[in-house]
PDB file of N, CA and C in Angstrom:
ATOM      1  N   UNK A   1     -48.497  30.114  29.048  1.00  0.00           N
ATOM      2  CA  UNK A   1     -47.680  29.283  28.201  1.00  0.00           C
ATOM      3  C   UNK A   1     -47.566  27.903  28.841  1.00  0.00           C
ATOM      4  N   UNK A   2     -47.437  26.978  28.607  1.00  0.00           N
ATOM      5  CA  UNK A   2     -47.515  25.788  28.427  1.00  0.00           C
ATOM      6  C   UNK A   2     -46.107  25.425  27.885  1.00  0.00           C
ATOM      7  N   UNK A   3     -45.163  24.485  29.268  1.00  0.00           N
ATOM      8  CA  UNK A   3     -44.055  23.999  28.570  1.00  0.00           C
ATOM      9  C   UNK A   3     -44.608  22.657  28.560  1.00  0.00           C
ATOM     10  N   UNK A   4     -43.629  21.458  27.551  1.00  0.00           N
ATOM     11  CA  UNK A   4     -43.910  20.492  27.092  1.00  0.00           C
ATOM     12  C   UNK A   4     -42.723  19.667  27.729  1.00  0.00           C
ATOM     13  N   UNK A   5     -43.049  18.474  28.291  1.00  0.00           N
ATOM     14  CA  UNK A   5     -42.186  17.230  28.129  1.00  0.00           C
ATOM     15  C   UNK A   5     -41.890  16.451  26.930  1.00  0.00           C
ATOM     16  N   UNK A   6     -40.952  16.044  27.072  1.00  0.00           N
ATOM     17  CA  UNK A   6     -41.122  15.329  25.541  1.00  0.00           C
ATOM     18  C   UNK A   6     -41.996  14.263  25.564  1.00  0.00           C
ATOM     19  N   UNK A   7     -42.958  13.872  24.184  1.00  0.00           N
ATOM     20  CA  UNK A   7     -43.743  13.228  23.700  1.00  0.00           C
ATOM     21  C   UNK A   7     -45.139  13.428  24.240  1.00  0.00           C
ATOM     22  N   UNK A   8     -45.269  14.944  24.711  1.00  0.00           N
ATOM     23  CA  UNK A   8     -46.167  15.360  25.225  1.00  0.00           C
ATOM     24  C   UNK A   8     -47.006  16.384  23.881  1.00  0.00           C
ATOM     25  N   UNK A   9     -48.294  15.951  24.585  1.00  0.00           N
ATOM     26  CA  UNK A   9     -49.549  16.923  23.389  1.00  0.00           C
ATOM     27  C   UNK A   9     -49.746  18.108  24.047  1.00  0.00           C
ATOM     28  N   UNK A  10     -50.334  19.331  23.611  1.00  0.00           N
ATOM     29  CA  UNK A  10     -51.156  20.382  24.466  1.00  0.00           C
ATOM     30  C   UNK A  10     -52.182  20.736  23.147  1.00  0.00           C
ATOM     31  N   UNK A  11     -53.434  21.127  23.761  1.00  0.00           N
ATOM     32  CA  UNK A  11     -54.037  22.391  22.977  1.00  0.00           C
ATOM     33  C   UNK A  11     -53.607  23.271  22.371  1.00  0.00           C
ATOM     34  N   UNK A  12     -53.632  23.663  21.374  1.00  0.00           N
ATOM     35  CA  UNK A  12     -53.271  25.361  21.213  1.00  0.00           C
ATOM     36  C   UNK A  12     -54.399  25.880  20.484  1.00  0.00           C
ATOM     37  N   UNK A  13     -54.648  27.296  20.082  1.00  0.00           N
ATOM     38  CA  UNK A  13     -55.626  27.888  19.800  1.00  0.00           C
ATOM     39  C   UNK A  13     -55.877  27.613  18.158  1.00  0.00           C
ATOM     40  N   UNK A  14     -56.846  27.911  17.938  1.00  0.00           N
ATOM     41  CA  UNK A  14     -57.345  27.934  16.103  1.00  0.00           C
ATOM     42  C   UNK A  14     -57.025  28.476  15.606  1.00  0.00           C
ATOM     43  N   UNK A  15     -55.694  29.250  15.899  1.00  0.00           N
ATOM     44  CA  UNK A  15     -55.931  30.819  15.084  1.00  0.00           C
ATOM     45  C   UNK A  15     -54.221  30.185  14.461  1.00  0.00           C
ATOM     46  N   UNK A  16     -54.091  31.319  13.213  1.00  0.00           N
ATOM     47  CA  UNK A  16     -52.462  30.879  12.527  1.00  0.00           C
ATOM     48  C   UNK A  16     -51.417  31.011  13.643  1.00  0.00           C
ATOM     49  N   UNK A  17     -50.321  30.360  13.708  1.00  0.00           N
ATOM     50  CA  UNK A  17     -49.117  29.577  14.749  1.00  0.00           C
ATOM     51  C   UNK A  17     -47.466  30.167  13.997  1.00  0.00           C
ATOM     52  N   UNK A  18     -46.578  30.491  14.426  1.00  0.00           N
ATOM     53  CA  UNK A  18     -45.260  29.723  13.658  1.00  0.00           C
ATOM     54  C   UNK A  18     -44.960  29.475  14.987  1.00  0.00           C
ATOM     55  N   UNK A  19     -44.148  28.447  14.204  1.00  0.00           N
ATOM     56  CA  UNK A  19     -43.299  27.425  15.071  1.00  0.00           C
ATOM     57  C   UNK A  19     -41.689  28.199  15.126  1.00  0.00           C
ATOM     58  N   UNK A  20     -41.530  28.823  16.294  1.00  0.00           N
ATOM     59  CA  UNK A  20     -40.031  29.151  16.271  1.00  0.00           C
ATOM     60  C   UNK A  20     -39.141  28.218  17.136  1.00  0.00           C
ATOM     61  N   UNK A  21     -37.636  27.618  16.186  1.00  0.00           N
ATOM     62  CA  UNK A  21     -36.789  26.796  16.599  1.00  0.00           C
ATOM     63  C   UNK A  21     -35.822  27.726  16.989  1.00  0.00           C
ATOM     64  N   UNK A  22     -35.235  27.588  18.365  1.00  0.00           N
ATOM     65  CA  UNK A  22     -33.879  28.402  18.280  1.00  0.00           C
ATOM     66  C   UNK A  22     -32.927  27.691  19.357  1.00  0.00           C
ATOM     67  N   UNK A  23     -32.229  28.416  20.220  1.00  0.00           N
ATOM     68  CA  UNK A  23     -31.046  28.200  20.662  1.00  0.00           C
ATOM     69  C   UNK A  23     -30.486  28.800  21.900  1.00  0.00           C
ATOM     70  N   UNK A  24     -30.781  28.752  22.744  1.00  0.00           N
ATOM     71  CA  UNK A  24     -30.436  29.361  24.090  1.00  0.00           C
ATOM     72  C   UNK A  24     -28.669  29.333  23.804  1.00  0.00           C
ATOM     73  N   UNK A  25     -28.118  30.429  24.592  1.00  0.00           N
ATOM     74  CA  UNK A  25     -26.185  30.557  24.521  1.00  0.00           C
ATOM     75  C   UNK A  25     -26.062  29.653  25.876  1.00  0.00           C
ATOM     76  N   UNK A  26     -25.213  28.339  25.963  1.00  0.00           N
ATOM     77  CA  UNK A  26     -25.089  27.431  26.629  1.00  0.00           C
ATOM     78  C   UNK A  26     -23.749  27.191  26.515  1.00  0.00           C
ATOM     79  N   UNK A  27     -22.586  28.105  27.545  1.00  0.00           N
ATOM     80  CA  UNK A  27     -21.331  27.973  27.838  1.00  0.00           C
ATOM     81  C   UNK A  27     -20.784  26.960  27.314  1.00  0.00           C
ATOM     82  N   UNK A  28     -19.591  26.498  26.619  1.00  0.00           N
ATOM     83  CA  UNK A  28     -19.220  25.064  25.995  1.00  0.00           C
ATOM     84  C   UNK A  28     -20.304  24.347  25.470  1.00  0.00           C
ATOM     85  N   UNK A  29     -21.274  24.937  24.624  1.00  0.00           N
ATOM     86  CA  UNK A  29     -22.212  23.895  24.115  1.00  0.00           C
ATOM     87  C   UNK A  29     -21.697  24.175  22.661  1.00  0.00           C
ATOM     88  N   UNK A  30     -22.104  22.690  21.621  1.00  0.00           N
ATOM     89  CA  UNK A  30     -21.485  22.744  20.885  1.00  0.00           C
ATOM     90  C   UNK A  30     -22.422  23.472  19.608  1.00  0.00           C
ATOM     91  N   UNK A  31     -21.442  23.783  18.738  1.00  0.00           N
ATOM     92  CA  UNK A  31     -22.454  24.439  17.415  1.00  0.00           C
ATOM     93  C   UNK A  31     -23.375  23.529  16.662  1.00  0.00           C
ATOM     94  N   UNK A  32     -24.714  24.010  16.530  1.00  0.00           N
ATOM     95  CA  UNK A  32     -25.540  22.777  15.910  1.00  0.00           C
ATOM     96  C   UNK A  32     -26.293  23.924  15.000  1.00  0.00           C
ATOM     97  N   UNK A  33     -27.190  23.222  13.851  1.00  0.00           N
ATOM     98  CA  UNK A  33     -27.911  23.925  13.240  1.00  0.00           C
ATOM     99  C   UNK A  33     -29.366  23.889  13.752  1.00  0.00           C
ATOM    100  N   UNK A  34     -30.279  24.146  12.749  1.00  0.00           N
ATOM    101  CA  UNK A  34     -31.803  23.755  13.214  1.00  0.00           C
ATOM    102  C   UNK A  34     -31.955  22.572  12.822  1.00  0.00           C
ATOM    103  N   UNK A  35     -31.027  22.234  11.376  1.00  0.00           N
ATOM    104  CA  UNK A  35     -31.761  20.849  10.794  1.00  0.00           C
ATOM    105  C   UNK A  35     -31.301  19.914  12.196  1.00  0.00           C
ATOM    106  N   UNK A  36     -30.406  20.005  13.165  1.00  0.00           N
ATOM    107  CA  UNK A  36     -30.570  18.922  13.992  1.00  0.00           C
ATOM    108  C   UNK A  36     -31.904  18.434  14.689  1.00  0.00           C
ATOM    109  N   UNK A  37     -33.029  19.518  14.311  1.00  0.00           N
ATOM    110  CA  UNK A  37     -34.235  18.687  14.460  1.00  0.00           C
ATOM    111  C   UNK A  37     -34.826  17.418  14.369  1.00  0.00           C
ATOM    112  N   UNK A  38     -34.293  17.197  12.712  1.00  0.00           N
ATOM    113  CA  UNK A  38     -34.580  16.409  11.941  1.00  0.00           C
ATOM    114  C   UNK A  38     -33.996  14.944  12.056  1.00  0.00           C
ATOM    115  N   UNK A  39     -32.667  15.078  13.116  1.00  0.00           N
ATOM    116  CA  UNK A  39     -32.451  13.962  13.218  1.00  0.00           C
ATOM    117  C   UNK A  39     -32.573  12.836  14.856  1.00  0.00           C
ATOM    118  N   UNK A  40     -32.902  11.500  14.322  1.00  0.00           N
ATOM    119  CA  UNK A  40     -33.985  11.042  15.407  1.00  0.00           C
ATOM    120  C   UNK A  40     -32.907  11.388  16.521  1.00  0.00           C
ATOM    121  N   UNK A  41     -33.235  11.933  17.868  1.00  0.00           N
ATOM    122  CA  UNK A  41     -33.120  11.536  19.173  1.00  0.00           C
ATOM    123  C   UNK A  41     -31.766  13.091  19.533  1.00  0.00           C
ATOM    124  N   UNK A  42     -31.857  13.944  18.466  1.00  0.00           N
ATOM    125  CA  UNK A  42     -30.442  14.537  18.591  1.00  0.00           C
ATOM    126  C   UNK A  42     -31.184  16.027  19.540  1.00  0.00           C
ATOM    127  N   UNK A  43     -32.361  16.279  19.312  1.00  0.00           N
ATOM    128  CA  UNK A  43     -32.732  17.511  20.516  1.00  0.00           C
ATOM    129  C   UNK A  43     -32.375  17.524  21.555  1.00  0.00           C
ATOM    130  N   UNK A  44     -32.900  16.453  22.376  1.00  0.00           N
ATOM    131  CA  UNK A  44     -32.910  16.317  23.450  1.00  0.00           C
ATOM    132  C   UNK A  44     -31.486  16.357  24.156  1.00  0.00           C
ATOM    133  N   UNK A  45     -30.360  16.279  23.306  1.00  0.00           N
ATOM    134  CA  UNK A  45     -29.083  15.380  23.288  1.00  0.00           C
ATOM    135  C   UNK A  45     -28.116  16.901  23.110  1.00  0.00           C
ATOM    136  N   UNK A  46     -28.695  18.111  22.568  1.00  0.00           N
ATOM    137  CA  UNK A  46     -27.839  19.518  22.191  1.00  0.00           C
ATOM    138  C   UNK A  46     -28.182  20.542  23.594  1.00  0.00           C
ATOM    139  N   UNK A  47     -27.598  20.900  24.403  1.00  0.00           N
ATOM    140  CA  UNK A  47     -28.000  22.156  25.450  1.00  0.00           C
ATOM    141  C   UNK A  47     -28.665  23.443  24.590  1.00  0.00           C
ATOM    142  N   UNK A  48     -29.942  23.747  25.286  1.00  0.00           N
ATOM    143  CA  UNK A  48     -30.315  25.226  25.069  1.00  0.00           C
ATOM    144  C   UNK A  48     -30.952  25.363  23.603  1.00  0.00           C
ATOM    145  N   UNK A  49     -31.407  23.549  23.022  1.00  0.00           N
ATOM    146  CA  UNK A  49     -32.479  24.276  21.763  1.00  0.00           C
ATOM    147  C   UNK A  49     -33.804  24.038  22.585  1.00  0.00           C
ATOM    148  N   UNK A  50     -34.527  24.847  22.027  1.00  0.00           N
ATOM    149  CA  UNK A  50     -35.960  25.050  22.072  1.00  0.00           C
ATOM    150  C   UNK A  50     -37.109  24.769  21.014  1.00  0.00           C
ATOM    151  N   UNK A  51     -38.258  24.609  20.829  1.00  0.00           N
ATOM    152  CA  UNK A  51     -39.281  24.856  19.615  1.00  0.00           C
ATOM    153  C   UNK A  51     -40.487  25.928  20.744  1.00  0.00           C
ATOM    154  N   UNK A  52     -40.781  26.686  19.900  1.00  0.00           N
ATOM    155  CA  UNK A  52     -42.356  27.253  20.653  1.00  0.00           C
ATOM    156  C   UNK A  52     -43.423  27.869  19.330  1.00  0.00           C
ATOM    157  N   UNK A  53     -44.259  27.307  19.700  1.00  0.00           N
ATOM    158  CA  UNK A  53     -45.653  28.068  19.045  1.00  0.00           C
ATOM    159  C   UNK A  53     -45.966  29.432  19.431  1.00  0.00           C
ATOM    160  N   UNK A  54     -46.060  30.419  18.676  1.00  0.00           N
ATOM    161  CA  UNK A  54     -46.280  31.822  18.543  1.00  0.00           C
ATOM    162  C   UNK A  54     -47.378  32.376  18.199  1.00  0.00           C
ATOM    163  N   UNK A  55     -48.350  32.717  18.596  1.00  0.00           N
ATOM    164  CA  UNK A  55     -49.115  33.709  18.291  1.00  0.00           C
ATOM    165  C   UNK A  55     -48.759  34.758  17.194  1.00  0.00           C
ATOM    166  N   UNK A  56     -49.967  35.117  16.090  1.00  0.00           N
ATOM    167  CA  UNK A  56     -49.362  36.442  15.407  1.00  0.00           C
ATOM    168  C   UNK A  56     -49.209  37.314  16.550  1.00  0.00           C
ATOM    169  N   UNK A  57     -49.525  37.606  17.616  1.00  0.00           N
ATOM    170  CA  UNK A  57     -49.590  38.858  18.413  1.00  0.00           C
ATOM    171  C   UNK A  57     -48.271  38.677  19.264  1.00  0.00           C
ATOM    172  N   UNK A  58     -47.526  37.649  19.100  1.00  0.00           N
ATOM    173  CA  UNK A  58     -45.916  37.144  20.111  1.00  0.00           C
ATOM    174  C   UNK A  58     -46.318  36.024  21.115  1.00  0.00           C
ATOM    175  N   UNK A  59     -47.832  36.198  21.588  1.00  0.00           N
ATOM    176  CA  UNK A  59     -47.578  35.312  22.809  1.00  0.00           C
ATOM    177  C   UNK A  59     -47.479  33.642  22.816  1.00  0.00           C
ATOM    178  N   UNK A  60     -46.201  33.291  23.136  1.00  0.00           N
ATOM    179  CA  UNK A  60     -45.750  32.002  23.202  1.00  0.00           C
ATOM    180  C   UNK A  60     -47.256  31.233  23.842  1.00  0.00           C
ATOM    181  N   UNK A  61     -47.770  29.909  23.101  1.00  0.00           N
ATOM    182  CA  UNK A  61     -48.879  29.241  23.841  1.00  0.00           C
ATOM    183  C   UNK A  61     -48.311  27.521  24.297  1.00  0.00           C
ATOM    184  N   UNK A  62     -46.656  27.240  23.507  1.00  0.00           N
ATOM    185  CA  UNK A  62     -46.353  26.343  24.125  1.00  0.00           C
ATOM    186  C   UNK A  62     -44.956  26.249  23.844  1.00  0.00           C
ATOM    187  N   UNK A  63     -44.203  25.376  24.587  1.00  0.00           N
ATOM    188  CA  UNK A  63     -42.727  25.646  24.187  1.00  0.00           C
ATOM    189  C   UNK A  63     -42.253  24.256  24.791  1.00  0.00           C
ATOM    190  N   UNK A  64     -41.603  23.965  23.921  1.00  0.00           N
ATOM    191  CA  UNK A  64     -40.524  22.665  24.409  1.00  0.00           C
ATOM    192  C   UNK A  64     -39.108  22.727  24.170  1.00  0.00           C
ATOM    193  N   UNK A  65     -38.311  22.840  25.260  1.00  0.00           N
ATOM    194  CA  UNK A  65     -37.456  22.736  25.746  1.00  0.00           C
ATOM    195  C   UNK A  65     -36.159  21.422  25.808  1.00  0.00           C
ATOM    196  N   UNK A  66     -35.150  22.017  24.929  1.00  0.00           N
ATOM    197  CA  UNK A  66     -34.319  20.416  24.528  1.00  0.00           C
ATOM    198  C   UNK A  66     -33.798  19.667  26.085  1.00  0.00           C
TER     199      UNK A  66
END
């Protein structure tokens, strides 16, 4: 697996992907949804979200880390 910095590229394979967004449990962190994706600069800015590319078979091939 392959973690990502932000504004960083990687490879990933040819084959079909989902993209799973989620949420690590981060003591006093505050409640956010997924759409906080969507807004500019707010990932990086929430404790404990994540994005990772999935394999149909599970295996994570990259993951970025808020």
């Amino acid at each position: 697996m392959t973690h990502l910095p932000k504004g960083a590229n990687t490879p990933v394979p040819t084959v079909t992907l989902r993209v799973a967004a989620g949420r690590l449990q981060v003591p006093g962190g505050p409640t956010e949804e997924v759409a906080a994706f969507c807004d500019d600069g707010v990932f990086g800015q929430v404790p404990g979200l994540y994005a990772q590319a999935v394999t149909a078979d599970g295996t994570v091939v990259a993951r970025l880390d808020g």
